[in-house]
Protein backbone atom coordinates (compact mmCIF):
# COMPACT_ATOMS: atom_id res chain seq x y z
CA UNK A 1 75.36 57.42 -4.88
CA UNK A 2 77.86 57.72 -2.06
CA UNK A 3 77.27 56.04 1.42
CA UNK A 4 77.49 59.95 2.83
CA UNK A 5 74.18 60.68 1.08
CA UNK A 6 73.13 57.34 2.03
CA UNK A 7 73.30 58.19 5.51
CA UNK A 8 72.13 61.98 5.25
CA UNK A 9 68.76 59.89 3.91
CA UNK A 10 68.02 57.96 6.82
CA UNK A 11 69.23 60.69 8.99
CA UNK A 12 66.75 63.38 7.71
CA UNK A 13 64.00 60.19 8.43
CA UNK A 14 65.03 59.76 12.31
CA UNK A 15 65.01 63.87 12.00
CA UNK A 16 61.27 63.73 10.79
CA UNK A 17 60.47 60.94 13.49
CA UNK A 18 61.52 62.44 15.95
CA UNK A 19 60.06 65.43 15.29
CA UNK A 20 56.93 64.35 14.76
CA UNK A 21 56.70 62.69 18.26
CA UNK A 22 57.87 65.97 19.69
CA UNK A 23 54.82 67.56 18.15
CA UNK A 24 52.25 64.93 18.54
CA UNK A 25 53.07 62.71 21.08
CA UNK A 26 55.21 65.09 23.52
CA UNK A 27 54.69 63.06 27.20
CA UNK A 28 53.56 59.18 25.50
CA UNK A 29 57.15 56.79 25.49
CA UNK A 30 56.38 54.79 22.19
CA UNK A 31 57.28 50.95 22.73
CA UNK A 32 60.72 50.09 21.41
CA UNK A 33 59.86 48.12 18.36
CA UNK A 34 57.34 50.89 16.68
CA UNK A 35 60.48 53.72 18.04
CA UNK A 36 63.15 51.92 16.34
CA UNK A 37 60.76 51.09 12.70
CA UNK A 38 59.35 54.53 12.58
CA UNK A 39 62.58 56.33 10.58
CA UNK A 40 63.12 53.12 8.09
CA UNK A 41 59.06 53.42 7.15
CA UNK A 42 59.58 57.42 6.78
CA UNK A 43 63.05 56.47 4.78
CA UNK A 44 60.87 54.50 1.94
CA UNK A 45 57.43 56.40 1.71
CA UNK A 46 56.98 59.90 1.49
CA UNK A 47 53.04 59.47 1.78
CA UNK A 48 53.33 57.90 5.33
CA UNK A 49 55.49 61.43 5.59
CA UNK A 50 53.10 63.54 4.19
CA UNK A 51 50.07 61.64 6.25
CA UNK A 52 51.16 61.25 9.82
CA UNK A 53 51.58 64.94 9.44
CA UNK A 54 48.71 65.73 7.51
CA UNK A 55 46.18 63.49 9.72
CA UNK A 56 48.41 62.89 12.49
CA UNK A 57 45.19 62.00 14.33
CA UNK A 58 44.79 58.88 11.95
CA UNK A 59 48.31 57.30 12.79
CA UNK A 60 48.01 58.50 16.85
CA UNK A 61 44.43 56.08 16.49
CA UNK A 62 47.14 53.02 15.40
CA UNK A 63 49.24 53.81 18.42
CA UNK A 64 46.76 54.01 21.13
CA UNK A 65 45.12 50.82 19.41
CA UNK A 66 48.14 49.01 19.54
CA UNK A 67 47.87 46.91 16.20
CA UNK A 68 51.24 48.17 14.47
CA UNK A 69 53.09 45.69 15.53
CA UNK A 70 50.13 43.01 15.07
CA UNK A 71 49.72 40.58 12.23
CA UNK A 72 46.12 42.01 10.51
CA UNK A 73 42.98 40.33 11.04
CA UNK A 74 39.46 41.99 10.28
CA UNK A 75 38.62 41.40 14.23
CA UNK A 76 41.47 43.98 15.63
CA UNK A 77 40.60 46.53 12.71
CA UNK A 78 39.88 49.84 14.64
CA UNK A 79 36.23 51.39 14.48
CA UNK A 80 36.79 54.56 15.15
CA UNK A 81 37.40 55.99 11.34
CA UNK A 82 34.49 53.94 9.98
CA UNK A 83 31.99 55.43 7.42
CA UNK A 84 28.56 56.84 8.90
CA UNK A 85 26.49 55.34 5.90
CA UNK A 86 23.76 57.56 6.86
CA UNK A 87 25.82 60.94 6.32
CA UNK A 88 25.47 63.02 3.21
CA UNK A 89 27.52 62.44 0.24
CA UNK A 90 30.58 64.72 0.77
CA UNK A 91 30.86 63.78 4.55
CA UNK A 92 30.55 59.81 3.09
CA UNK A 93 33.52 60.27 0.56
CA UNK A 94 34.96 62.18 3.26
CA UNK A 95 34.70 59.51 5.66
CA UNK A 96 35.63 56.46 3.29
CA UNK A 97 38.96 58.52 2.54
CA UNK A 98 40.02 58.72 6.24
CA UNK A 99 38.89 55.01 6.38
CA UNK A 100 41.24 54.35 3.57
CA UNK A 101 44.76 55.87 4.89
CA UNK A 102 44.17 54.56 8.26
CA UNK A 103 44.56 51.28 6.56
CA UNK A 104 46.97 52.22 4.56
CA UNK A 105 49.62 53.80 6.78
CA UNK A 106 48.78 50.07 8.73
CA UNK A 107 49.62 48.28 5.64
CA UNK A 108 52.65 50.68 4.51
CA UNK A 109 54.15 50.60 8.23
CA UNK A 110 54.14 46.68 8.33
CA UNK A 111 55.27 45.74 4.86
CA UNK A 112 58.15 48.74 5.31
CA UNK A 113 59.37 47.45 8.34
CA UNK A 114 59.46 44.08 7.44
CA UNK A 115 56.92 42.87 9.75
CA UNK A 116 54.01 41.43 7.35
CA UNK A 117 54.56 38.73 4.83
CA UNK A 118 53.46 38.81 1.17
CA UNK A 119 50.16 36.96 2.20
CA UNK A 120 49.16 39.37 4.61
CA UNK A 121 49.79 42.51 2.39
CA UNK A 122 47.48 40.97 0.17
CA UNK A 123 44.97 39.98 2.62
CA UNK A 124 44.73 43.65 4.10
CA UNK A 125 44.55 45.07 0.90
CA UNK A 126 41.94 43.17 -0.50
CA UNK A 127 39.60 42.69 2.73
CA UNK A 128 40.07 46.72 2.54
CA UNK A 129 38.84 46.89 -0.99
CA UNK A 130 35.75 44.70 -0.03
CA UNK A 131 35.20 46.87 2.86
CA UNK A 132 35.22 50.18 1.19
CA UNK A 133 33.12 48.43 -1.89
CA UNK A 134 30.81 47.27 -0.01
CA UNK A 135 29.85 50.30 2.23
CA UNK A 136 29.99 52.38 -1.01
CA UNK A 137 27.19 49.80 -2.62
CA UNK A 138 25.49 50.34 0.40
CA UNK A 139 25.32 54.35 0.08
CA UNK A 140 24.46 54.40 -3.63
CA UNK A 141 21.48 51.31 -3.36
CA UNK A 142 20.08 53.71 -0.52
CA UNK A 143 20.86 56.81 -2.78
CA UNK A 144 19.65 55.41 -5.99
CA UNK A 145 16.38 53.88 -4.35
CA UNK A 146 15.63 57.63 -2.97
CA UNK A 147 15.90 59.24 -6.67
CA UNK A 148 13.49 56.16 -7.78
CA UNK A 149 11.09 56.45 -4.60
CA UNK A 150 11.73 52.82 -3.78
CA UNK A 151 11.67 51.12 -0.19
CA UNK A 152 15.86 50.45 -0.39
CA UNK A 153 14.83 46.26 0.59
CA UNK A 154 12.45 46.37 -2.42
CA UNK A 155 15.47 45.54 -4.46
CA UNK A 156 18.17 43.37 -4.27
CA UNK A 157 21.92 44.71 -4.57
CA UNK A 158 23.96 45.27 -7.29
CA UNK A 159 26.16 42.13 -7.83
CA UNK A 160 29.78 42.63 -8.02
CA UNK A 161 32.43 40.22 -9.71
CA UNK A 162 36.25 40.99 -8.38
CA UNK A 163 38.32 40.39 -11.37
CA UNK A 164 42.16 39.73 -11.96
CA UNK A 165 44.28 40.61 -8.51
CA UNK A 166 41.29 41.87 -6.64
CA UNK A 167 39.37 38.61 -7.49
CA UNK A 168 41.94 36.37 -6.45
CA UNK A 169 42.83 38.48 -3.13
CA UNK A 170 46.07 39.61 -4.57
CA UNK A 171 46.28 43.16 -4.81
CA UNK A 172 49.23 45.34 -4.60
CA UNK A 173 49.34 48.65 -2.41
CA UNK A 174 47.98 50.61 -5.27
CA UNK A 175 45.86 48.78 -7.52
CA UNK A 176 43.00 49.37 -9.57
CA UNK A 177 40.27 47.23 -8.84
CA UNK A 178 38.82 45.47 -11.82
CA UNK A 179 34.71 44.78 -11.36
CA UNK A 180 31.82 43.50 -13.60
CA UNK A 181 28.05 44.58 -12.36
CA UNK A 182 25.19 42.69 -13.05
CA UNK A 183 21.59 42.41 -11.15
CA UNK A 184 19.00 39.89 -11.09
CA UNK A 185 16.36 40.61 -13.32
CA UNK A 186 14.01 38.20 -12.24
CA UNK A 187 12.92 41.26 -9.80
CA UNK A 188 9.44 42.85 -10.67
CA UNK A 189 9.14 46.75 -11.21
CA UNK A 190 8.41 49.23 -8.15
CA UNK A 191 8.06 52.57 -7.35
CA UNK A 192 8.61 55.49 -10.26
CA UNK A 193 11.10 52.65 -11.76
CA UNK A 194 10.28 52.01 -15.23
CA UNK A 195 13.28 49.77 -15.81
CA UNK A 196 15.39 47.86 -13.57
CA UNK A 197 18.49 48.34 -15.48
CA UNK A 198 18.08 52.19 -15.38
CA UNK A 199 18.22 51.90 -11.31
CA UNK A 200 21.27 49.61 -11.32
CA UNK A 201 22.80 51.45 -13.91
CA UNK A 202 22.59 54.47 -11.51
CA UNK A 203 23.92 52.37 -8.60
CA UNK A 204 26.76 51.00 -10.40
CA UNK A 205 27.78 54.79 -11.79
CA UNK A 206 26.88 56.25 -8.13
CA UNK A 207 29.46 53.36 -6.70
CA UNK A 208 32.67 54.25 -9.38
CA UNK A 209 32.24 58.06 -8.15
CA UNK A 210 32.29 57.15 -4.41
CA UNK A 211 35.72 55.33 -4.58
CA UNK A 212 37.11 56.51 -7.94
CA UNK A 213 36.53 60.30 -7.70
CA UNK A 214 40.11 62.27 -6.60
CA UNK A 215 39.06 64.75 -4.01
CA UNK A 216 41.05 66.95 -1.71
CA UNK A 217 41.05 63.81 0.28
CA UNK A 218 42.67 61.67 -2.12
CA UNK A 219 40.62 58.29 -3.68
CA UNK A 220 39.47 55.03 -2.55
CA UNK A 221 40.51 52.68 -5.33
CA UNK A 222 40.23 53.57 -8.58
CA UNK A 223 37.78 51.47 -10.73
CA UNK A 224 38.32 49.94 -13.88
CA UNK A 225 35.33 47.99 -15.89
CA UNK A 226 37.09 47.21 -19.12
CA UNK A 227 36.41 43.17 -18.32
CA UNK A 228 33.15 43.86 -18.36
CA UNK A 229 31.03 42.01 -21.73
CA UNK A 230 31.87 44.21 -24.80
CA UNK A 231 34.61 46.10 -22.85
CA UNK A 232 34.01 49.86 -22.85
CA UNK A 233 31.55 49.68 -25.74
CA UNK A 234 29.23 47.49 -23.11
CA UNK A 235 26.53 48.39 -21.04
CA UNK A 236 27.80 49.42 -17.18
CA UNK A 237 25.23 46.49 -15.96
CA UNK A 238 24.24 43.82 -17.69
CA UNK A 239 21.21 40.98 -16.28
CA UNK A 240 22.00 38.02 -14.79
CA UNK A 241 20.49 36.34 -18.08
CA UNK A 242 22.24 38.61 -20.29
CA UNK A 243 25.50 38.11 -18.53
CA UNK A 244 24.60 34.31 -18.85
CA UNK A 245 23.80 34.32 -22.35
CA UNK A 246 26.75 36.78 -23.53
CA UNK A 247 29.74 34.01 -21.60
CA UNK A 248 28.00 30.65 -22.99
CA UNK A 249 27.52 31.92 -26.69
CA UNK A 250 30.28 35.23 -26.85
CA UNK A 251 32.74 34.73 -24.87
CA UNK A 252 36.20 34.89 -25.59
CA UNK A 253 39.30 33.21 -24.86
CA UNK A 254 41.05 36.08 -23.48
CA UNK A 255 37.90 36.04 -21.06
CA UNK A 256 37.89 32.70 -19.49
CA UNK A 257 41.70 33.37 -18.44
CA UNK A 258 39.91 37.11 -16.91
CA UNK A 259 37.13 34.79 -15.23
CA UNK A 260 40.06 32.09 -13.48
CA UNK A 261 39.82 34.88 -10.79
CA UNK A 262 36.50 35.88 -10.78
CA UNK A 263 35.13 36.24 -6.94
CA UNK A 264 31.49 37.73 -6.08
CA UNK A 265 31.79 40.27 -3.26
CA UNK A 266 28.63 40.83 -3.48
CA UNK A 267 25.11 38.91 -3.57
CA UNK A 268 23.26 36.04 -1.77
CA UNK A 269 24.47 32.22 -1.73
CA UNK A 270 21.84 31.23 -4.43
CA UNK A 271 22.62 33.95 -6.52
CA UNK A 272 26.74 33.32 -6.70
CA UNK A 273 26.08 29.27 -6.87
CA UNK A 274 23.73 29.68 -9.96
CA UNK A 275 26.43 32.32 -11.51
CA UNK A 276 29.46 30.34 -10.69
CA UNK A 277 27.52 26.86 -12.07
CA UNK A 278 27.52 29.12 -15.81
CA UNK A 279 30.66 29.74 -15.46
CA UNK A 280 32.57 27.41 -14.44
CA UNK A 281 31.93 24.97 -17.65
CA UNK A 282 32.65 28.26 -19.90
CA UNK A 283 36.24 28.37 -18.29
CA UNK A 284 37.39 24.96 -17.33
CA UNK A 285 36.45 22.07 -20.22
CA UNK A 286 36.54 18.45 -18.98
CA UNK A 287 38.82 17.37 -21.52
CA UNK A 288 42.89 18.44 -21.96
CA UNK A 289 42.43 22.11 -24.01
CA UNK A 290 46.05 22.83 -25.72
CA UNK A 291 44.20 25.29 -27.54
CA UNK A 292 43.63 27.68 -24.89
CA UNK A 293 47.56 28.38 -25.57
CA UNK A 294 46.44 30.85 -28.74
CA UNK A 295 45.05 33.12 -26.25
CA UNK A 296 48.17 33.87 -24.15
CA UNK A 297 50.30 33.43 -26.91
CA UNK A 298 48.52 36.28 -28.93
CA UNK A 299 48.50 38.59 -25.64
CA UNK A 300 52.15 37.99 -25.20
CA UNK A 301 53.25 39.21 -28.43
CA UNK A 302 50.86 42.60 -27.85
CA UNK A 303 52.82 43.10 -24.80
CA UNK A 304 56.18 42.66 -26.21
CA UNK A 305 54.98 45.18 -28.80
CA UNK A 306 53.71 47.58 -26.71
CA UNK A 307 57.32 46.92 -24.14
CA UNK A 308 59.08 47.74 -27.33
CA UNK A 309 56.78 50.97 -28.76
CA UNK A 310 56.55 52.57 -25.21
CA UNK A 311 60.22 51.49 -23.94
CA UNK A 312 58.94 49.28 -20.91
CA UNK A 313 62.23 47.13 -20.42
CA UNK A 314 62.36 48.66 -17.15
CA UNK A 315 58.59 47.92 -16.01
CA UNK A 316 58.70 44.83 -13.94
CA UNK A 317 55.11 43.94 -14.40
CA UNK A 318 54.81 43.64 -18.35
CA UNK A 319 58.77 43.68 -19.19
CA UNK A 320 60.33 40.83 -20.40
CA UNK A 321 60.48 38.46 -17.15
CA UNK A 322 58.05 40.28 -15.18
CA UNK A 323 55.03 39.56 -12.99
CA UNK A 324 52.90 39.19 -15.60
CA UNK A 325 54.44 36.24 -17.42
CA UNK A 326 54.15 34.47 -14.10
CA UNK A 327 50.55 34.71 -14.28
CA UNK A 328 49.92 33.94 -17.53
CA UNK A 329 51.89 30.78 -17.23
CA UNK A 330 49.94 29.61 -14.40
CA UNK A 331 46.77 30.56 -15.92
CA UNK A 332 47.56 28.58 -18.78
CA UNK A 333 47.70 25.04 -17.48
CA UNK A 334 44.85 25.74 -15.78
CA UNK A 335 43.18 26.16 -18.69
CA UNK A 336 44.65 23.41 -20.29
CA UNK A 337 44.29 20.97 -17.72
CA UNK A 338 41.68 22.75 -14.89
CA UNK A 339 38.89 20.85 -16.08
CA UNK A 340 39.99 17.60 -15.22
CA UNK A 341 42.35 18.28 -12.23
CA UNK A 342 39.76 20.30 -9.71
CA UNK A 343 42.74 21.34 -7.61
CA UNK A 344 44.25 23.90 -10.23
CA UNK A 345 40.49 25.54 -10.11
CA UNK A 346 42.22 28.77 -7.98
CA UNK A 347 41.98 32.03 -7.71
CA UNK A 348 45.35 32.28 -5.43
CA UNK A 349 48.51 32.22 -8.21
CA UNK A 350 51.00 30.79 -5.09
CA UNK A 351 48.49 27.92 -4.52
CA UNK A 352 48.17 27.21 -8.23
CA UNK A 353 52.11 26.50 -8.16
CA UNK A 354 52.21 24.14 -5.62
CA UNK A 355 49.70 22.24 -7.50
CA UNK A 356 51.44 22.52 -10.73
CA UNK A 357 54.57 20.97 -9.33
CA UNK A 358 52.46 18.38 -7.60
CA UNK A 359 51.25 17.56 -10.85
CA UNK A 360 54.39 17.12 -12.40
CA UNK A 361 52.75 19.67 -15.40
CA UNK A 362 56.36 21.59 -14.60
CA UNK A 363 59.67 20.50 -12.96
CA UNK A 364 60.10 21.23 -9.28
CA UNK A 365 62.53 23.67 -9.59
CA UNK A 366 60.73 25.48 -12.41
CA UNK A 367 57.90 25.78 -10.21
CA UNK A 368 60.13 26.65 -7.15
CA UNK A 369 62.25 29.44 -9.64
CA UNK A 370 58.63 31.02 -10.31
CA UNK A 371 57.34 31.09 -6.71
CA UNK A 372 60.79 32.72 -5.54
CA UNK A 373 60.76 35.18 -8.79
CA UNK A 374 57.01 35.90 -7.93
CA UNK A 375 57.85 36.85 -4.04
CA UNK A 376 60.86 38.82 -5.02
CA UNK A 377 59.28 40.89 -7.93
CA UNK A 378 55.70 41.28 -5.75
CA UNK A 379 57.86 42.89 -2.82
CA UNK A 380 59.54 45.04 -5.33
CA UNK A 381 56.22 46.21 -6.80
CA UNK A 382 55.22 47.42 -3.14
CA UNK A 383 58.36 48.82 -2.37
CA UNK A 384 58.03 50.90 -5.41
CA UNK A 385 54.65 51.93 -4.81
CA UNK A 386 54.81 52.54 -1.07
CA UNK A 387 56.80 55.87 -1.69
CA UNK A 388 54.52 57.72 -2.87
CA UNK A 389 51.61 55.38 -2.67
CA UNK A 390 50.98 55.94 -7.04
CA UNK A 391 50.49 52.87 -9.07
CA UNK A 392 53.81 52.17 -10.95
CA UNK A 393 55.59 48.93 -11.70
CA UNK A 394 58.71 50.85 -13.33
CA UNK A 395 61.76 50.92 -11.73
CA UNK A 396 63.52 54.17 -11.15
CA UNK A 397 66.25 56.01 -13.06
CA UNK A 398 67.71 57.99 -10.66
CA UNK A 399 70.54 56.66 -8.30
CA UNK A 400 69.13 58.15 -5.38
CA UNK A 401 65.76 56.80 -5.74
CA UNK A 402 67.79 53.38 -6.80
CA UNK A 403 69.74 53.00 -3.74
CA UNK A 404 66.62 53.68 -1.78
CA UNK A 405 64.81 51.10 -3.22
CA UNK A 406 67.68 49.15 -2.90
CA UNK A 407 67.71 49.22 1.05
CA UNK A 408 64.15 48.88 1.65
CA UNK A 409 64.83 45.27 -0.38
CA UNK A 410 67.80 44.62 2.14
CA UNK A 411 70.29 45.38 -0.49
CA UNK A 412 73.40 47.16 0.63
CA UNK A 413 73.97 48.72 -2.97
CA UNK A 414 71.83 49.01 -6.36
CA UNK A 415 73.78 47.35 -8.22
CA UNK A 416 73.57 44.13 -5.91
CA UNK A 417 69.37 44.53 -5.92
CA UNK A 418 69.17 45.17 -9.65
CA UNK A 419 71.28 41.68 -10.22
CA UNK A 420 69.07 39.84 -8.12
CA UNK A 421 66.15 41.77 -10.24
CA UNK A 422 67.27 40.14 -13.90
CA UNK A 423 68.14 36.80 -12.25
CA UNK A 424 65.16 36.41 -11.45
CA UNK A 425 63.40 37.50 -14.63
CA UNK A 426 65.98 35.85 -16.93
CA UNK A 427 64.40 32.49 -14.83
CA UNK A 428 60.55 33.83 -15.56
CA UNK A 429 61.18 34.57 -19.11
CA UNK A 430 63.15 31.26 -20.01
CA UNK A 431 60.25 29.35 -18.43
CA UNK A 432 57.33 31.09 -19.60
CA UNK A 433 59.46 30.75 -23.52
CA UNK A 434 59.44 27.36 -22.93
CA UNK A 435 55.31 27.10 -22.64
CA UNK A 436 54.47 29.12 -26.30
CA UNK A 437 58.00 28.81 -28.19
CA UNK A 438 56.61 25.53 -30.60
CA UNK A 439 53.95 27.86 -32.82
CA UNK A 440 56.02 31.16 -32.85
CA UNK A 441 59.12 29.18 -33.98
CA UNK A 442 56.98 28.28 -37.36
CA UNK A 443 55.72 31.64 -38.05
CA UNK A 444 57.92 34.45 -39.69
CA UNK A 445 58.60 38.07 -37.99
CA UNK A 446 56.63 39.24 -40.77
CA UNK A 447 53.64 37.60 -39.92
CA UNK A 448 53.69 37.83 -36.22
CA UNK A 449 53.91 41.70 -36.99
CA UNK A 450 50.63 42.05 -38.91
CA UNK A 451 48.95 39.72 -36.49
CA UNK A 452 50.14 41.96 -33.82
CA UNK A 453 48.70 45.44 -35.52
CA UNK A 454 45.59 43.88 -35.99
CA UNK A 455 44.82 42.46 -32.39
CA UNK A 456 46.11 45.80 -31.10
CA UNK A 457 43.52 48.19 -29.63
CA UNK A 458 43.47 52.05 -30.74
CA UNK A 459 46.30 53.90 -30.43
CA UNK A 460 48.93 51.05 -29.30
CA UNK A 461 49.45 50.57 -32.90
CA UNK A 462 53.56 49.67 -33.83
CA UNK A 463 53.49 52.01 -37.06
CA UNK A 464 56.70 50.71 -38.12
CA UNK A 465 54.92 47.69 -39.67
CA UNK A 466 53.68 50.04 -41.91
CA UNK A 467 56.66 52.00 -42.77
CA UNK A 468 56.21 51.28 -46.33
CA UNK A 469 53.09 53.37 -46.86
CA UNK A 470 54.50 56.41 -45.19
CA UNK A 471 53.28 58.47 -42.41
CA UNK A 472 50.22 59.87 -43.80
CA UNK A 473 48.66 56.89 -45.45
CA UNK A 474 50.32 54.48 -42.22
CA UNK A 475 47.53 56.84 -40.11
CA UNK A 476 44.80 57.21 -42.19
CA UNK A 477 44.67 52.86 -42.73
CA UNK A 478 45.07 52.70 -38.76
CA UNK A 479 41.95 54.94 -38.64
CA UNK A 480 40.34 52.77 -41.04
CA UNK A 481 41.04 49.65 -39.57
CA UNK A 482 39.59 50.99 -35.93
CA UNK A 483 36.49 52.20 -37.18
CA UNK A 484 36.03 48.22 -38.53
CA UNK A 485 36.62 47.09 -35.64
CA UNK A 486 34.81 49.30 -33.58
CA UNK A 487 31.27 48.29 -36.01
CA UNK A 488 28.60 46.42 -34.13
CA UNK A 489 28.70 44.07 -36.44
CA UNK A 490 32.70 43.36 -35.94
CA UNK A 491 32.17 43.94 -31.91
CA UNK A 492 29.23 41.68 -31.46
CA UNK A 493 30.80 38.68 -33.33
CA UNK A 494 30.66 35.19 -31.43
CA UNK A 495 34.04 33.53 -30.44
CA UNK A 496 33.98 31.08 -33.63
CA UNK A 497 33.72 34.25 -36.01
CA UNK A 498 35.86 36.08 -34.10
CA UNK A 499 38.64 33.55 -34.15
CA UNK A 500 38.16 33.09 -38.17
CA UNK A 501 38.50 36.86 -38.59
CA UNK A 502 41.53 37.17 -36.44
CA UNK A 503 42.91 34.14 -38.72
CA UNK A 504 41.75 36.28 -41.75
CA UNK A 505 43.10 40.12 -41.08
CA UNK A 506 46.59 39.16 -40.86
C-alpha cells in the first residue's frame, strides 16, 4: 500500500470528525486532546464510525461528562444510560444495549488513542460484563419468580462462576463470556414451584437471552456454557451439591486448568467460601503434580490439528506462538506447583509471571520474553477487534487493512509490525516447546495422530489419518466413533476411567 492511500485514510477520518462535530456539536469547542484523538480512533474502528453517528447522543453523554480523557474507575461511570430494571423486557434489552456502547465507545476511544493501558482495558471490560450480568440476573430472578408466583426474596439468586478471561478479569473488547450456574438447594419449595431447579433453570435461560440475543440494537456479550459439568450434554444449572459432587469424584484434568480462573460474580460470602473450600483442593494438590502436564499436552496437539485442518497460521490466539500458549504455560506450573506455593493461586496471567520468575520455575528472561509477547499480542487482539468491534484473533489479508493495523500498533509499515508479530511468537512457541517436548519426543507421528482423532470433538476430525479407508468408510467410522462417545455411559465416566480409555482408543 502506498503512503498516498495511507494518507487519503486518515484524511477521510479528520473528514468524518469534523463533520460530525459540525452536525452534532455546531457552537461546543471540544478540548484539544479529545479534538486532536478523535480522527486516529475513527481511522481504526468503523463501529465508533457507525455509533457516534448512529447514537450520537451516547458519545455527546462522554463529552459533557468529561471522562474521555480519564483513566476508568466504576465511581466516574455515567448514570444516565443505566438500565430501568423495572421496564418491560424489550425496553430492558433495549436499555442494556445503549448501556453497552456507551462503554464501549469509552473503552474503544481510550485504548485507540493510546490513552489506557492493557490493565485498564481489561478492568473496564470486565467490571462492564459484571455490570450488565448482574442487572440481567436481576430482571430474569424478578421475571422468573412472577411466572412461578413467588415473593422475588423468597429465593436466593442464581450463582454465577466467571470462567477463563472473564474469570480472571481479562477480557478482550469482544469476548464471549464463559459462565457455570448453579443454586443452593438447601432452599425449601414455595409458591406454584414444584422444583427448584425448574425456576433456576428458567432464570439461567431468561439471563443468556437478555445479553446473548442479537437485536436491532446489537448484543450484550454473548454467552457460552460449554465449561459447564458434562459440557453441552449437561444440565443449564446444576445444585450446589451436585456441582460439589460432580468436581470431587468427575472432574477432569482439562477442568481444574478451566477452574484456575474461576471467580463468583454472583452469591453471598458463605456461599462462595464453602464453594471455593471444594474447589480449591480439586485444582491445586499439596504435593509437586508433573502429571497435570498430560492435560495441556493433549490440548496442544488438538490445537495444532485443528491450526493445520482449518489453516489458522495466521490466528494469533491458537497459532503457533500465540496467546494461548502463554496461558497454558502459566497454567501449567500452577498446577504443578500451586499447591504448595500459595502465591501462583491467581486468576491474573501477568501476576502469575512475576511469581514464576520469582520462583526461579523459569529463567528471568523467559518470563520477561512471555510478559512482553503477552502485551504485544493482547494489544494486537484489540486492535483487531476494535474495527469493527467482531470477535476475531486473525490477522488480515489485505494490505490496506494491514497497514491500518499496522499504524494503530505505532508501526510505520506492515512489514515492520508483522516482524515484530513472529518475533515475538517464535519466543512463545520456543518456550512453551520447552515445557511438553520430553513425552512427544518418545512417541511416533503415527501415534500422536490417532490420539489426536480420538480426543477430537465432532466435526474437528483430521480425516487424513484415515486416508487409508477412503472417504466413505473414513465418515461413516467418524460417525461411529461420536455416537460412542456421545453414550451416557462413555460421557458420565469418572476421571480414572476416562484417563484409561483415552490410553485405550488410540
Amino acid at each position: 500500500m502506498t503512503n498516498t492511500n495511507m494518507h487519503e485514510q486518515t484524511i477521510r477520518a479528520l473528514q468524518a470528525w469534523q463533520q460530525w462535530q459540525a452536525e452534532y456539536l455546531p457552537d461546543t469547542v471540544l478540548d484539544e486532546s479529545i479534538q486532536a484523538k478523535g480522527p486516529r480512533v475513527l481511522e481504526y474502528s468503523e463501529f465508533v464510525v457507525t455509533e457516534i453517528n448512529r447514537n450520537p447522543e451516547i458519545f455527546q453523554c462522554l463529552l459533557e461528562t468529561d471522562v474521555l480523557g480519564k483513566t476508568f474507575s466504576p465511581s466516574i461511570s455515567p448514570t444516565a444510560f443505566k438500565p430501568d430494571l423495572t421496564g418491560d423486557e424489550r425496553d430492558f434489552m433495549v436499555a442494556l444495549r445503549r448501556f453497552r456502547k456507551l462503554h464501549m465507545l469509552w473503552i474503544y476511544w481510550r485504548d485507540l488513542s493510546d490513552d489506557a493501558d492493557l490493565e485498564e482495558t481489561f478492568a473496564h471490560i470486565s467490571w462492564l460484563a459484571d455490570e450488565c450480568l448482574n442487572m440481567a440476573l436481576s430482571w430474569a430472578h424478578s421475571f422468573s419468580c412472577q411466572r412461578f408466583s413467588i415473593a422475588p426474596e423468597s429465593l436466593s439468586p442464581l450463582l454465577i462462576m466467571a470462567m477463563g478471561k472473564y474469570g480472571a478479569e481479562e477480557l478482550n473488547v469482544s469476548s464471549d463470556i464463559d459462565l457455570i450456574f448453579c443454586y443452593d438447594d438447601s432452599q425449601p419449595l414455595t409458591g406454584r414451584l414444584r422444583a427448584l431447579e425448574l425456576f433456576y433453570t428458567q432464570v439461567g435461560r431468561k439471563l443468556i437471552q437478555l445479553l446473548d440475543q442479537r437485536t436491532a440494537d446489537g448484543f450484550v456479550f454473548r454467552v457460552d456454557m460449554r465449561l459447564r459439568p458434562y459440557g453441552d450434554s449437561g444440565p443449564l444449572v446444576m445444585s450446589q451439591s451436585a456441582m460439589e459432587s460432580y468436581y470431587l469424584e468427575q472432574g477432569r484434568d482439562w477442568e481444574r486448568f478451566a477452574m484456575i480462573k474461576a471467580r463468583f460474580v454472583t452469591g453471598d460470602e458463605t456461599q462462595i467460601d464453602e464453594l471455593y473450600g471444594i474447589l480449591k483442593p480439586f485444582v491445586y494438590r499439596r504435593y509437586v503434580d508433573f502429571s497435570v502436564l498430560e492435560a495441556p499436552r493433549k490440548m496442544k496437539r488438538l490445537i495444532e490439528s485443528e491450526v493445520r485442518r482449518r489453516n489458522l497460521g495466521t490466528n494469533i490466539k491458537l497459532g503457533a506462538g500465540g496467546i494461548r500458549e502463554v496461558e497454558f504455560f502459566a497454567q501449567a506450573l500452577q498446577l504443578i506447583h500451586g499447591g504448595r506455593e500459595p502465591r501462583l493461586q491467581s486468576r491474573e496471567l501477568l501476576a502469575t509471571l512475576k511469581v514464576i520468575a520469582e520462583l526461579d520455575l523459569v529463567a528471568v528472561d523467559s518470563a520477561l520474553h512471555l510478559e512482553e509477547a503477552y502485551r504485544f499480542l493482547r494489544k494486537l487482539e484489540h486492535r483487531l477487534q476494535a474495527y469493527k468491534d467482531e470477535q476475531t484473533q486473525i490477522l488480515p489479508d489485505s494490505d490496506t487493512d494491514c497497514e491500518r493495523l499496522a499504524r494503530s500498533m505505532g508501526f510505520d509499515t506492515w512489514t515492520e509490525c508483522e516482524s515484530a508479530i513472529q518475533f515475538h511468537r517464535e519466543h512463545v512457541n520456543c518456550i512453551f516447546a520447552d515445557l511438553f517436548a520430553t513425552e512427544e519426543a518418545t512417541a511416533s507421528n503415527t501415534d500422536l495422530q490417532y490420539e489426536d482423532f480420538w480426543l477430537a470433538d465432532d466435526g474437528a476430525y483430521d480425516f487424513a489419518v484415515l486416508a487409508p479407508l477412503g472417504e466413505e468408510q473414513s465418515k461413516a467410522f467418524a460417525n461411529h466413533l461420536q455416537h460412542f462417545k456421545t453414550e451416557s455411559s462413555i460421557r458420565n465416566m469418572g476421571p480414572r476411567g476416562s484417563k484409561v480409555l483415552d490410553e485405550l482408543m488410540p
